[in-house]
PDB file of N, CA and C in Angstrom:
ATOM      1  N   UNK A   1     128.826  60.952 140.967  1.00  0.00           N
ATOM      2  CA  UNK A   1     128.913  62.402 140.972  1.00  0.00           C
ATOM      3  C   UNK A   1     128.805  62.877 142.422  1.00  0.00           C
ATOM      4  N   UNK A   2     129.537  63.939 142.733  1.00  0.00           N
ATOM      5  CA  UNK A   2     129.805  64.357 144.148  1.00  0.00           C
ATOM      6  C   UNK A   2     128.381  64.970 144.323  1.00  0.00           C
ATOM      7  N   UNK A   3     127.885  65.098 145.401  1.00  0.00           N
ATOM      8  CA  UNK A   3     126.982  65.970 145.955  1.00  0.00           C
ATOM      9  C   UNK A   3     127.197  67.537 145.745  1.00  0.00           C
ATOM     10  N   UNK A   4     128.297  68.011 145.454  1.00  0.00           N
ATOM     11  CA  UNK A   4     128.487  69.655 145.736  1.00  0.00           C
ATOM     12  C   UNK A   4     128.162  69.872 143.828  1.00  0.00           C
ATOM     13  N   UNK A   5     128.717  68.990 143.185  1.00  0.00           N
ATOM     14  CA  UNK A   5     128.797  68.750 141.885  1.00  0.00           C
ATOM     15  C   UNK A   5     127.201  68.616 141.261  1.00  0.00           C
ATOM     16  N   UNK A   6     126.256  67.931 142.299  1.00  0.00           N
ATOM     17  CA  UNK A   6     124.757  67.788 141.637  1.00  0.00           C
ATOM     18  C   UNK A   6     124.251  69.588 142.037  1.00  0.00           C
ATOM     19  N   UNK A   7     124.839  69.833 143.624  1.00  0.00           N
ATOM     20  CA  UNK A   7     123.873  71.047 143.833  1.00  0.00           C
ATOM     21  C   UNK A   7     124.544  72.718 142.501  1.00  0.00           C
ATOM     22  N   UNK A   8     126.100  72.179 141.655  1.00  0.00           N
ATOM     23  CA  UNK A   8     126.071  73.709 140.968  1.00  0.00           C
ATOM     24  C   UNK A   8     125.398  73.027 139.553  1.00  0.00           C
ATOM     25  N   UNK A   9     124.983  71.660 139.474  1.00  0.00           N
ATOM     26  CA  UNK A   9     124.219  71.784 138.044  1.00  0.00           C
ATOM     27  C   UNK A   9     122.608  71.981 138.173  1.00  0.00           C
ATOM     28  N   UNK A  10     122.034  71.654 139.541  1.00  0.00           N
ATOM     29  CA  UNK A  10     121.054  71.928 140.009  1.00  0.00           C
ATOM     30  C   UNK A  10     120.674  73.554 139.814  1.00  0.00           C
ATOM     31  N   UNK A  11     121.549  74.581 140.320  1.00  0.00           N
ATOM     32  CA  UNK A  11     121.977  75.924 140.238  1.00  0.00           C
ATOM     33  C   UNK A  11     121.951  76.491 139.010  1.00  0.00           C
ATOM     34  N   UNK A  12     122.693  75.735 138.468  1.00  0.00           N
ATOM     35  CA  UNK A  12     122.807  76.472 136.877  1.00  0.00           C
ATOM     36  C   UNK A  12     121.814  76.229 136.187  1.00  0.00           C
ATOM     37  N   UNK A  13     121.167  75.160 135.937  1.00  0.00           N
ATOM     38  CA  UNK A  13     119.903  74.458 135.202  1.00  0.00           C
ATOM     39  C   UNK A  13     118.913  75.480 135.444  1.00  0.00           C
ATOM     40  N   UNK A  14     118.419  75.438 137.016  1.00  0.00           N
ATOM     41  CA  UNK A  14     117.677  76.806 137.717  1.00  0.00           C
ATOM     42  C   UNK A  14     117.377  78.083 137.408  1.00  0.00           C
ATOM     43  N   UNK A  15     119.190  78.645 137.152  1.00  0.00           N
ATOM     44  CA  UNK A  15     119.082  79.615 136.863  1.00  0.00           C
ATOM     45  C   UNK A  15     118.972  80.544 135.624  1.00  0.00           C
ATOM     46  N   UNK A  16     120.167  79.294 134.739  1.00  0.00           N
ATOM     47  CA  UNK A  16     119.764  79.402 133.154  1.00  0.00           C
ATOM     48  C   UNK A  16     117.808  79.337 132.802  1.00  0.00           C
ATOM     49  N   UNK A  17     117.304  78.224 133.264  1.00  0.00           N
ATOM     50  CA  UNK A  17     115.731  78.554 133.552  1.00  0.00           C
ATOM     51  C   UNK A  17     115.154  80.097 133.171  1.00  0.00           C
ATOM     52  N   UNK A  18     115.571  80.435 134.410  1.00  0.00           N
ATOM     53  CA  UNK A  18     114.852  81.572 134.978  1.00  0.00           C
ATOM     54  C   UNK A  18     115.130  82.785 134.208  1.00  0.00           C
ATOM     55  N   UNK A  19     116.818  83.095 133.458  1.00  0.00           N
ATOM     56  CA  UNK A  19     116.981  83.723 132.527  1.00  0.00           C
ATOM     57  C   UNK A  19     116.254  83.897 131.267  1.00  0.00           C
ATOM     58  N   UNK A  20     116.105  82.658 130.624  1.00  0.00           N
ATOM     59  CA  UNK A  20     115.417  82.381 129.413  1.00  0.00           C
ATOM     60  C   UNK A  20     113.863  82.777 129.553  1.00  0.00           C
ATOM     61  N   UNK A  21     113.525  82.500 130.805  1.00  0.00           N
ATOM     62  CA  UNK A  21     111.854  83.181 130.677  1.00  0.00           C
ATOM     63  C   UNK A  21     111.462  84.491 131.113  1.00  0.00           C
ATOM     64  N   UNK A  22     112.329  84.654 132.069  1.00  0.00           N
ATOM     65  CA  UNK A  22     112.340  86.026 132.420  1.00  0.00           C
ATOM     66  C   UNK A  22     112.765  87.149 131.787  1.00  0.00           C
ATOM     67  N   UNK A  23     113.983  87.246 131.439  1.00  0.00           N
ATOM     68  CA  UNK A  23     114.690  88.465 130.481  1.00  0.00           C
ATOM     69  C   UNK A  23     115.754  88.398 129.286  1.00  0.00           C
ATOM     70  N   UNK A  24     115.151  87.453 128.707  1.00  0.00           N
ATOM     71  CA  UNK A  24     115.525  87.223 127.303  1.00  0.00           C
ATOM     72  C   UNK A  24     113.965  87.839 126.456  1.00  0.00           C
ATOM     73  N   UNK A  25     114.681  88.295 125.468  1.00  0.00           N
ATOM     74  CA  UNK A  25     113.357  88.869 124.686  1.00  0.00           C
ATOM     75  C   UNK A  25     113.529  88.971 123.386  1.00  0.00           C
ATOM     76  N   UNK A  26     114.441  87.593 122.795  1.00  0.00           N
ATOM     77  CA  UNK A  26     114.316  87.845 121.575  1.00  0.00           C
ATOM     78  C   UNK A  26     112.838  86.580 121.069  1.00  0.00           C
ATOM     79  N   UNK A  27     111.893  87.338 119.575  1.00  0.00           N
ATOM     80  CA  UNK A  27     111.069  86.793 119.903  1.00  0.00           C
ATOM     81  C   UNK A  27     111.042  85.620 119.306  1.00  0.00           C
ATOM     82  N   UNK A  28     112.254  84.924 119.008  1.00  0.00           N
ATOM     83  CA  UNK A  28     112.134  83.474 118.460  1.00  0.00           C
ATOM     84  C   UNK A  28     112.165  82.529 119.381  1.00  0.00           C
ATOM     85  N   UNK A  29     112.472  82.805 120.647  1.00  0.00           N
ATOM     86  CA  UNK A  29     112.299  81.855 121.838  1.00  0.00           C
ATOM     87  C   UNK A  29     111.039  81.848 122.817  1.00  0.00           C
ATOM     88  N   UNK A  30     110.252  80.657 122.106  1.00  0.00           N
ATOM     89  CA  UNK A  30     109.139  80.832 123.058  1.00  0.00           C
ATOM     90  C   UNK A  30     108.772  81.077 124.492  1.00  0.00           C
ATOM     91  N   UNK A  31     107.957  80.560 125.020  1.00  0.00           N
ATOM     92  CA  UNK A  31     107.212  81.054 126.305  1.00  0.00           C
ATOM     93  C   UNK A  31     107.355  79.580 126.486  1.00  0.00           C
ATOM     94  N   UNK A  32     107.797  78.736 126.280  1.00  0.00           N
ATOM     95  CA  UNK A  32     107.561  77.277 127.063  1.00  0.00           C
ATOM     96  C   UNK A  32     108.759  76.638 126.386  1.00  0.00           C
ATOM     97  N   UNK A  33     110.021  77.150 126.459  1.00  0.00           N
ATOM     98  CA  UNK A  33     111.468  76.356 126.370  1.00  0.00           C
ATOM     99  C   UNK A  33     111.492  75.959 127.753  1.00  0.00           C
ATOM    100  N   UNK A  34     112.166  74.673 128.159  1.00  0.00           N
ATOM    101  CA  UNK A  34     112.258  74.029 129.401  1.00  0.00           C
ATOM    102  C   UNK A  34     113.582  73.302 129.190  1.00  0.00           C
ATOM    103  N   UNK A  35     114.053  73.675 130.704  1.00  0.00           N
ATOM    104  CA  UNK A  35     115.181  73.893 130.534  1.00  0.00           C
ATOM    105  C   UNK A  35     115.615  72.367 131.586  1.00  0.00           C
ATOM    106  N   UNK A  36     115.846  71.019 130.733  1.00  0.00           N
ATOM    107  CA  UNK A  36     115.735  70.065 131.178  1.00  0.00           C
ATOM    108  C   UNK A  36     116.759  69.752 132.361  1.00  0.00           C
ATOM    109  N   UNK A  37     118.391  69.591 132.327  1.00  0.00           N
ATOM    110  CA  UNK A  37     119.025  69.720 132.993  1.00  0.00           C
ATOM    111  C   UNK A  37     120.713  70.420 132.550  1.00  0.00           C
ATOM    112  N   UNK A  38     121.382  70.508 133.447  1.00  0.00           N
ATOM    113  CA  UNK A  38     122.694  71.262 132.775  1.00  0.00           C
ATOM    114  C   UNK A  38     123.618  70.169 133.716  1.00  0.00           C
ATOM    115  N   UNK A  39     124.970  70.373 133.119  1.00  0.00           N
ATOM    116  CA  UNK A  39     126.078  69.709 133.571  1.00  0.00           C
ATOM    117  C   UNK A  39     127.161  70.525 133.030  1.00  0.00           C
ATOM    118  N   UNK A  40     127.698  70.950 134.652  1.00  0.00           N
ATOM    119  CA  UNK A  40     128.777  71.833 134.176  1.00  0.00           C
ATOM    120  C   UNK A  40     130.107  70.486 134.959  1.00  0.00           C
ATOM    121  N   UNK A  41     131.099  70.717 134.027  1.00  0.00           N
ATOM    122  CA  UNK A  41     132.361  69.663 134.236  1.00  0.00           C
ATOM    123  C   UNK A  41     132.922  70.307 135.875  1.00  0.00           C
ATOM    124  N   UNK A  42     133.666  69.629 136.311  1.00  0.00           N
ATOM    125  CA  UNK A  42     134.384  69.622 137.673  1.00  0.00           C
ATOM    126  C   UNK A  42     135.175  71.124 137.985  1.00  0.00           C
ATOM    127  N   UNK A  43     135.860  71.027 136.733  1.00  0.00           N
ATOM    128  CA  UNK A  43     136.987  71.768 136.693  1.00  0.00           C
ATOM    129  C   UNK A  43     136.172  73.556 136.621  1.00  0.00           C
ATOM    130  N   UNK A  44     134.570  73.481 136.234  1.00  0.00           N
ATOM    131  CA  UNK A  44     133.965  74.813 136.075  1.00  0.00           C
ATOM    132  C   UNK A  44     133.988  75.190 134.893  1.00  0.00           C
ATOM    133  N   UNK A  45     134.490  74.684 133.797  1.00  0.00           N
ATOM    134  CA  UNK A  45     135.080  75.553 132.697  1.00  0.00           C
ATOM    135  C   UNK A  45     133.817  75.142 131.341  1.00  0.00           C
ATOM    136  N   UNK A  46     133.105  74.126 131.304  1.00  0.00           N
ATOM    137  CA  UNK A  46     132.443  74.013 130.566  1.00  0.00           C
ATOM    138  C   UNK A  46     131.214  73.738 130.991  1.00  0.00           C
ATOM    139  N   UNK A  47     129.814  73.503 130.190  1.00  0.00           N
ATOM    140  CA  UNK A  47     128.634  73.427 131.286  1.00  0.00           C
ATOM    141  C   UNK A  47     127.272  73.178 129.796  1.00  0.00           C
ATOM    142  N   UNK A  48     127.032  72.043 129.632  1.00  0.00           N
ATOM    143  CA  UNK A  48     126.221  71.530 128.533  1.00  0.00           C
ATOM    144  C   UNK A  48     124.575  72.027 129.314  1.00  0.00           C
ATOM    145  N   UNK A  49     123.875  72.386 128.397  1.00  0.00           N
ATOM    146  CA  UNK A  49     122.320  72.537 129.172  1.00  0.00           C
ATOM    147  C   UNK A  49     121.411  72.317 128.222  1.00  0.00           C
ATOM    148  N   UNK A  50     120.525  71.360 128.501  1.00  0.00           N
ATOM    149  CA  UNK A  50     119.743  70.297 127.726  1.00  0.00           C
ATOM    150  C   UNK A  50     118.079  71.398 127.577  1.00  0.00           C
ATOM    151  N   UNK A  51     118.120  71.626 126.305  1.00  0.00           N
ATOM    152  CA  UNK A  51     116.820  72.235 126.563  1.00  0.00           C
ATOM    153  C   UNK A  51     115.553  71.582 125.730  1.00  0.00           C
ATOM    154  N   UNK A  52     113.930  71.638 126.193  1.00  0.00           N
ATOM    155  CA  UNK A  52     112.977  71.194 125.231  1.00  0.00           C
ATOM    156  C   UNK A  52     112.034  72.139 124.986  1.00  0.00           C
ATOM    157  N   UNK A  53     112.356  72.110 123.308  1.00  0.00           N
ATOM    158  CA  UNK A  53     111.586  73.344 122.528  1.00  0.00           C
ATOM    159  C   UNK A  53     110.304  72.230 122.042  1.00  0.00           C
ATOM    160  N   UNK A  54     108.977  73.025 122.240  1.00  0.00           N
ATOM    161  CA  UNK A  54     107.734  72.359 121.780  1.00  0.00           C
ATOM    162  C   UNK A  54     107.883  73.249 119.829  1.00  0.00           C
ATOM    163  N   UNK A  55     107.154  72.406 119.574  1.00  0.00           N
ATOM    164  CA  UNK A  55     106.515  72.740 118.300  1.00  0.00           C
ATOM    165  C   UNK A  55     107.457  71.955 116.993  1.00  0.00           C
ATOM    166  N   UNK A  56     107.701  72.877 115.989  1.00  0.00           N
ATOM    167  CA  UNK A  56     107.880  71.913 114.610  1.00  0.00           C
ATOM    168  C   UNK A  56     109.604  72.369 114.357  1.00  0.00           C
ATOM    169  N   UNK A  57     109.843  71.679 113.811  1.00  0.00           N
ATOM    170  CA  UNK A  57     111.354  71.770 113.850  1.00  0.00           C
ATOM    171  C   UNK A  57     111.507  73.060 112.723  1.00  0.00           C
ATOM    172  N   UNK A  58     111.112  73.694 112.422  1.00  0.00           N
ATOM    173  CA  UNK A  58     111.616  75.525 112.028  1.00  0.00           C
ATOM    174  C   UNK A  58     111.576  76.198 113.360  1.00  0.00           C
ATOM    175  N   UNK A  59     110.750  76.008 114.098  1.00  0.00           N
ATOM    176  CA  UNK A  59     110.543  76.688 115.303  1.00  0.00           C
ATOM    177  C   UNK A  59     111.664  76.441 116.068  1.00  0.00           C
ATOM    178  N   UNK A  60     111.488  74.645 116.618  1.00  0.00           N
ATOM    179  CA  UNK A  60     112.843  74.138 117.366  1.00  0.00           C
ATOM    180  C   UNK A  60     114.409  75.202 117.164  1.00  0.00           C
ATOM    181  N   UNK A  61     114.770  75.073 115.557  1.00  0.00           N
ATOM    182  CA  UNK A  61     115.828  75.512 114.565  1.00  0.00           C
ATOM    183  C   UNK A  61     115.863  77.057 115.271  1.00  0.00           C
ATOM    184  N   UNK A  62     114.918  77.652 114.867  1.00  0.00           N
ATOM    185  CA  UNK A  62     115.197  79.370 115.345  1.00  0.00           C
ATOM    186  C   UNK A  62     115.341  79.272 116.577  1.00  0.00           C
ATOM    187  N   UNK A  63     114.786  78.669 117.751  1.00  0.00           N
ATOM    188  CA  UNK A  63     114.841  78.788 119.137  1.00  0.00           C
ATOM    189  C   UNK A  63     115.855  78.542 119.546  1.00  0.00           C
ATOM    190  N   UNK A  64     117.161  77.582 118.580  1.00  0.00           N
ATOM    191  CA  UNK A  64     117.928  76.693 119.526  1.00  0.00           C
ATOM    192  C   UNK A  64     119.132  77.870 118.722  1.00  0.00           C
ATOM    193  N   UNK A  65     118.841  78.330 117.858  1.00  0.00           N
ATOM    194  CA  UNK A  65     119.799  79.767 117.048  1.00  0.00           C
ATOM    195  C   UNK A  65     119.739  80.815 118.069  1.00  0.00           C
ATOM    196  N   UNK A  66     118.653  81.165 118.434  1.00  0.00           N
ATOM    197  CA  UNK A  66     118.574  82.245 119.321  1.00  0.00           C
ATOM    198  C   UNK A  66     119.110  82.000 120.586  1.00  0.00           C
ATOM    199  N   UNK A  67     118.859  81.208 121.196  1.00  0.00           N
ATOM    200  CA  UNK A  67     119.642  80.626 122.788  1.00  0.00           C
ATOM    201  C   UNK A  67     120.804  80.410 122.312  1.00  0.00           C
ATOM    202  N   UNK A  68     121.777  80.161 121.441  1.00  0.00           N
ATOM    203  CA  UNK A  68     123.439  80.023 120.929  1.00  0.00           C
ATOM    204  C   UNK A  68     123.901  81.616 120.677  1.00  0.00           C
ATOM    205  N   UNK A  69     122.514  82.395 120.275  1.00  0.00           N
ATOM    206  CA  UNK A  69     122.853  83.861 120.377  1.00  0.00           C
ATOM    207  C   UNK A  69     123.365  84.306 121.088  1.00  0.00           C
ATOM    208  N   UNK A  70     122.980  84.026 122.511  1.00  0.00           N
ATOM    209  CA  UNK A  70     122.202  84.606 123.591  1.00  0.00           C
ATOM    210  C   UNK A  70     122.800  84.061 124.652  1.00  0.00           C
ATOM    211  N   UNK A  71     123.998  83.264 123.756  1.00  0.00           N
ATOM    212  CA  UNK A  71     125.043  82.260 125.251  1.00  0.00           C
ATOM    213  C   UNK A  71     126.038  83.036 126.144  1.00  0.00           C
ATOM    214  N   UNK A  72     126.037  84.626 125.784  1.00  0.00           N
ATOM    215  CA  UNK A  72     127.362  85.598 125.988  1.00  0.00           C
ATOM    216  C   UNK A  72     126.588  85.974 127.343  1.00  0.00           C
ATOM    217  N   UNK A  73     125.211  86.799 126.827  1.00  0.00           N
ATOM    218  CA  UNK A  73     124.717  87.079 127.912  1.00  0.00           C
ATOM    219  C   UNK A  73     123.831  86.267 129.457  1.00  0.00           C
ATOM    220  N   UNK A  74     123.390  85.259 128.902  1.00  0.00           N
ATOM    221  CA  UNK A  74     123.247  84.242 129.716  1.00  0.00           C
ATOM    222  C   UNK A  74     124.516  83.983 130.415  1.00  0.00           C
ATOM    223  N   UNK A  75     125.434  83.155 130.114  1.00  0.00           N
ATOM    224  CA  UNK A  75     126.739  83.254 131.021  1.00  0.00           C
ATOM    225  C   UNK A  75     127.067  84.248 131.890  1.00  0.00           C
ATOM    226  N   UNK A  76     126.959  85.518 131.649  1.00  0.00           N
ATOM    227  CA  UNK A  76     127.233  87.181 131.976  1.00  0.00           C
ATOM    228  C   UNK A  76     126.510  86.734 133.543  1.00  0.00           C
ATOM    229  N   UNK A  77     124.658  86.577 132.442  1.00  0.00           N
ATOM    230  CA  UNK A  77     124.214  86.525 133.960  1.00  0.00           C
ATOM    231  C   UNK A  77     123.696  85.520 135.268  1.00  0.00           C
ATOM    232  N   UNK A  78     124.751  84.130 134.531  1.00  0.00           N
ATOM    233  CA  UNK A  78     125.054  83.406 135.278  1.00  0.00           C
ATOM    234  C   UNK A  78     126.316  83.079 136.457  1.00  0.00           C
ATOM    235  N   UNK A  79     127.241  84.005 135.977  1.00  0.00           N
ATOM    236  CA  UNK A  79     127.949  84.643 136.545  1.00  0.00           C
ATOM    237  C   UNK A  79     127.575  85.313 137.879  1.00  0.00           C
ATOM    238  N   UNK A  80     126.721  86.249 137.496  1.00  0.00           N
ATOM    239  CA  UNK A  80     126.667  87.448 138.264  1.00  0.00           C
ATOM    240  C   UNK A  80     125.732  86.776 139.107  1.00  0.00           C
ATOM    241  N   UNK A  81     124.762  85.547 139.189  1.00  0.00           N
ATOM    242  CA  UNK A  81     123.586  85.207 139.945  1.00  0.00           C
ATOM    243  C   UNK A  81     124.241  84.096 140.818  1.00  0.00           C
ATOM    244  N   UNK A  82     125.151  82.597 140.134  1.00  0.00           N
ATOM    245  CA  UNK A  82     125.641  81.701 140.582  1.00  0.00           C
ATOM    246  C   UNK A  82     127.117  81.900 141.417  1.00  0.00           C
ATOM    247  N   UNK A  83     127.291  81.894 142.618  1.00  0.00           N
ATOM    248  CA  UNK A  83     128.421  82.102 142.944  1.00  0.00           C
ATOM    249  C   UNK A  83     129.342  80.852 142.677  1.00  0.00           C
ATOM    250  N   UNK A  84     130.579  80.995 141.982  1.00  0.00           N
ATOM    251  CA  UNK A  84     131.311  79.962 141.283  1.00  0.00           C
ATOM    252  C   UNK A  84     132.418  80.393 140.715  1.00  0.00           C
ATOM    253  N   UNK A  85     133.670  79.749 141.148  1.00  0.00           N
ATOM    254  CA  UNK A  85     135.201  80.251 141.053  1.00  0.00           C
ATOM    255  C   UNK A  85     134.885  80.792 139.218  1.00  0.00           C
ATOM    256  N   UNK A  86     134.395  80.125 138.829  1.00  0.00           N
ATOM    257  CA  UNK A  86     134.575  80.131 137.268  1.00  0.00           C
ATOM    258  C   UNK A  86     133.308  80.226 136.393  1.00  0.00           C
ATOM    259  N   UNK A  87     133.436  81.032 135.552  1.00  0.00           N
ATOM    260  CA  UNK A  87     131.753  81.016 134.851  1.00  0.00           C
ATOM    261  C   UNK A  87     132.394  80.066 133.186  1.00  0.00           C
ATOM    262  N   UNK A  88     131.121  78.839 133.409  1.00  0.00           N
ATOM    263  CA  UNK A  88     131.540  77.672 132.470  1.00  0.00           C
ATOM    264  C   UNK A  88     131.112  78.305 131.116  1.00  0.00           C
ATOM    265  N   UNK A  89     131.346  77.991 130.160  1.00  0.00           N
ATOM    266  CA  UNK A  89     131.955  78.267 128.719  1.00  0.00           C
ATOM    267  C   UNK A  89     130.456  77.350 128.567  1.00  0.00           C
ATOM    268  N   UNK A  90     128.956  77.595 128.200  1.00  0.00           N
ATOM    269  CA  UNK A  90     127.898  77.438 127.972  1.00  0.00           C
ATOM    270  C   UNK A  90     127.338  76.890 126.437  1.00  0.00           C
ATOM    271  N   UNK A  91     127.544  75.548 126.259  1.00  0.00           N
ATOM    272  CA  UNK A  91     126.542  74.645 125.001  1.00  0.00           C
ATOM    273  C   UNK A  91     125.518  74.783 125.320  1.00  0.00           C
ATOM    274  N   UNK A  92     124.501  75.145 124.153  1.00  0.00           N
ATOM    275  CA  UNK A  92     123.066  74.600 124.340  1.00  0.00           C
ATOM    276  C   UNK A  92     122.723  73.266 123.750  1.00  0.00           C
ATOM    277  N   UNK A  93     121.837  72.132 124.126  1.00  0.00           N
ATOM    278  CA  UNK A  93     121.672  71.517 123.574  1.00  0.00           C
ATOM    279  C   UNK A  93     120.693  70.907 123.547  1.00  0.00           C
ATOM    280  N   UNK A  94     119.706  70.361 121.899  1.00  0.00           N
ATOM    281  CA  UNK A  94     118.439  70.443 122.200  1.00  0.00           C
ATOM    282  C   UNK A  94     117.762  68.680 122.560  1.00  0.00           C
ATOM    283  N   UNK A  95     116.611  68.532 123.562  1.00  0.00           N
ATOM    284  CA  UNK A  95     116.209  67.131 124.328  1.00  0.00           C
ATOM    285  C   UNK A  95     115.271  67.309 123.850  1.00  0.00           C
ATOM    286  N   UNK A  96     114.995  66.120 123.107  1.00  0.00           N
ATOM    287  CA  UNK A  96     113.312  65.757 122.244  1.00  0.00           C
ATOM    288  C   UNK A  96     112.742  64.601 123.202  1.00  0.00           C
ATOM    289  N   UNK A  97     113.261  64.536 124.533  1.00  0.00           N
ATOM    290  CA  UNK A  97     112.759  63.305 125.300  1.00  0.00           C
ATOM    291  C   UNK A  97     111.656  63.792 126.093  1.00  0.00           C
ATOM    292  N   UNK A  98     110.908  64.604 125.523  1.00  0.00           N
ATOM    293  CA  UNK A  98     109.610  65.142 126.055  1.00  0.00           C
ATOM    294  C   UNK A  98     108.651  64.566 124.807  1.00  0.00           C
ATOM    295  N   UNK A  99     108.884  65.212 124.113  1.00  0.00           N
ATOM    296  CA  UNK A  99     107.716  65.039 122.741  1.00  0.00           C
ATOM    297  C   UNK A  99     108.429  63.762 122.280  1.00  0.00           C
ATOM    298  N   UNK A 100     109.285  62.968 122.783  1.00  0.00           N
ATOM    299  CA  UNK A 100     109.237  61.581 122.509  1.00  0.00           C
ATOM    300  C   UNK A 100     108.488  60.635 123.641  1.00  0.00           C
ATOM    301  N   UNK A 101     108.111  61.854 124.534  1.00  0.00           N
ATOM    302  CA  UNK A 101     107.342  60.268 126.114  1.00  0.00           C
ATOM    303  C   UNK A 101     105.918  60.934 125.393  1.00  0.00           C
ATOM    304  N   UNK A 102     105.795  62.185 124.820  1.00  0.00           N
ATOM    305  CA  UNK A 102     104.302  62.566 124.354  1.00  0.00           C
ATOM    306  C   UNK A 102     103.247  61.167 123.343  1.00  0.00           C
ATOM    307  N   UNK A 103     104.601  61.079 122.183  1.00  0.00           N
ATOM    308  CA  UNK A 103     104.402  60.496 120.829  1.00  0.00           C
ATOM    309  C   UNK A 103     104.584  58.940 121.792  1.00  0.00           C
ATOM    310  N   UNK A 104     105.435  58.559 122.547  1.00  0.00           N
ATOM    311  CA  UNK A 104     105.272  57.699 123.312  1.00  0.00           C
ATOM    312  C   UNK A 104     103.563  56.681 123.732  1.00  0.00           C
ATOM    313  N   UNK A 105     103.387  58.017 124.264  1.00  0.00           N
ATOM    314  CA  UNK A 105     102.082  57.725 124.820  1.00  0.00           C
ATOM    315  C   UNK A 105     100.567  57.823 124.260  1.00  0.00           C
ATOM    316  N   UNK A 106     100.824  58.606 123.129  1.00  0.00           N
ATOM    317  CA  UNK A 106      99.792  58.683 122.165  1.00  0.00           C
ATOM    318  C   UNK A 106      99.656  57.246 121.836  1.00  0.00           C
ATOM    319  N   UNK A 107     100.502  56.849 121.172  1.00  0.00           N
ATOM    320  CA  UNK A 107     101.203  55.253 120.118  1.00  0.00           C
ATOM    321  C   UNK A 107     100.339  54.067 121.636  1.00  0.00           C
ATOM    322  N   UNK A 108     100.706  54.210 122.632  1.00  0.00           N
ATOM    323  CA  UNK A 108     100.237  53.371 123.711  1.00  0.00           C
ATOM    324  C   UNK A 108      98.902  53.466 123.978  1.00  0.00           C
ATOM    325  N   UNK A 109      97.884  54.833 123.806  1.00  0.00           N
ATOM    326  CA  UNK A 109      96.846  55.116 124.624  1.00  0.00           C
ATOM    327  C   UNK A 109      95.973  54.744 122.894  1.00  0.00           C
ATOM    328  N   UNK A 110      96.310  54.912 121.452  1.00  0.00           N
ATOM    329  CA  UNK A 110      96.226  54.412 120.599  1.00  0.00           C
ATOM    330  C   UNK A 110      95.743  52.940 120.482  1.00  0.00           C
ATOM    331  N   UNK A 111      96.850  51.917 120.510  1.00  0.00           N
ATOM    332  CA  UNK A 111      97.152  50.705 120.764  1.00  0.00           C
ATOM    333  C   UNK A 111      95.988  50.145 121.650  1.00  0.00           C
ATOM    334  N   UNK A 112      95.656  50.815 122.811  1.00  0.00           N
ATOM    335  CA  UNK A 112      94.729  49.951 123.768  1.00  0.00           C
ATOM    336  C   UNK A 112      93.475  49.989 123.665  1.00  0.00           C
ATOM    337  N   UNK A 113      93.168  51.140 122.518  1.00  0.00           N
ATOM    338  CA  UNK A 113      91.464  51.221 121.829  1.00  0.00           C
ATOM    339  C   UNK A 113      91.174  50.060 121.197  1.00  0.00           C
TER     340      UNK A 113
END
């Protein structure tokens, strides 16, 4: 992957971030979605962003409904924040590789009692 290519998924990841905690306010999206990494394709036009919702999968379910809501205006104001020939066409998608290094490490710190 090119260097100019790590710094607009670096950018977008960032900034999608900063959207979701800052001025999104619908209240099915918690206070601790983390916004793991994004990958927007070469060409600009598409842009996957990996997110990790804590809690039980009804929660996960509404959170990851509400951010697919919420993909018009996020883009809008990824647009308007990321300078970029093209504003990418925005998947959400949800990463359980948090509460899998958690359950990970429970199972390990378990094990050595």
């Amino acid at each position: 992957m090119k260097a100019r290519q790590i710094r607009i998924n670096d950018e977008v990841a960032r900034t999608a971030a900063n959207i979701i905690r800052t001025e999104l306010s619908d209240p099915r999206i918690g206070t601790v979605v983390s916004v793991i990494r994004a990958e927007v394709t070469a060409d600009l036009k598409f842009c996957k962003i990996w997110v990790s919702v804590p809690g039980d999968e009804a929660q996960q379910n509404e959170t990851m409904a509400a951010l697919t809501k919420a993909t018009g205006f996020i883009r809008r104001r990824i647009a308007e924040t990321v300078n970029l020939r093209h504003t990418p066409e925005i998947t959400f998608i949800y990463d359980d590789s948090i509460a899998y290094g958690m359950r990970m490490r429970k199972l390990i710190d378990e094990a050595n009692k």
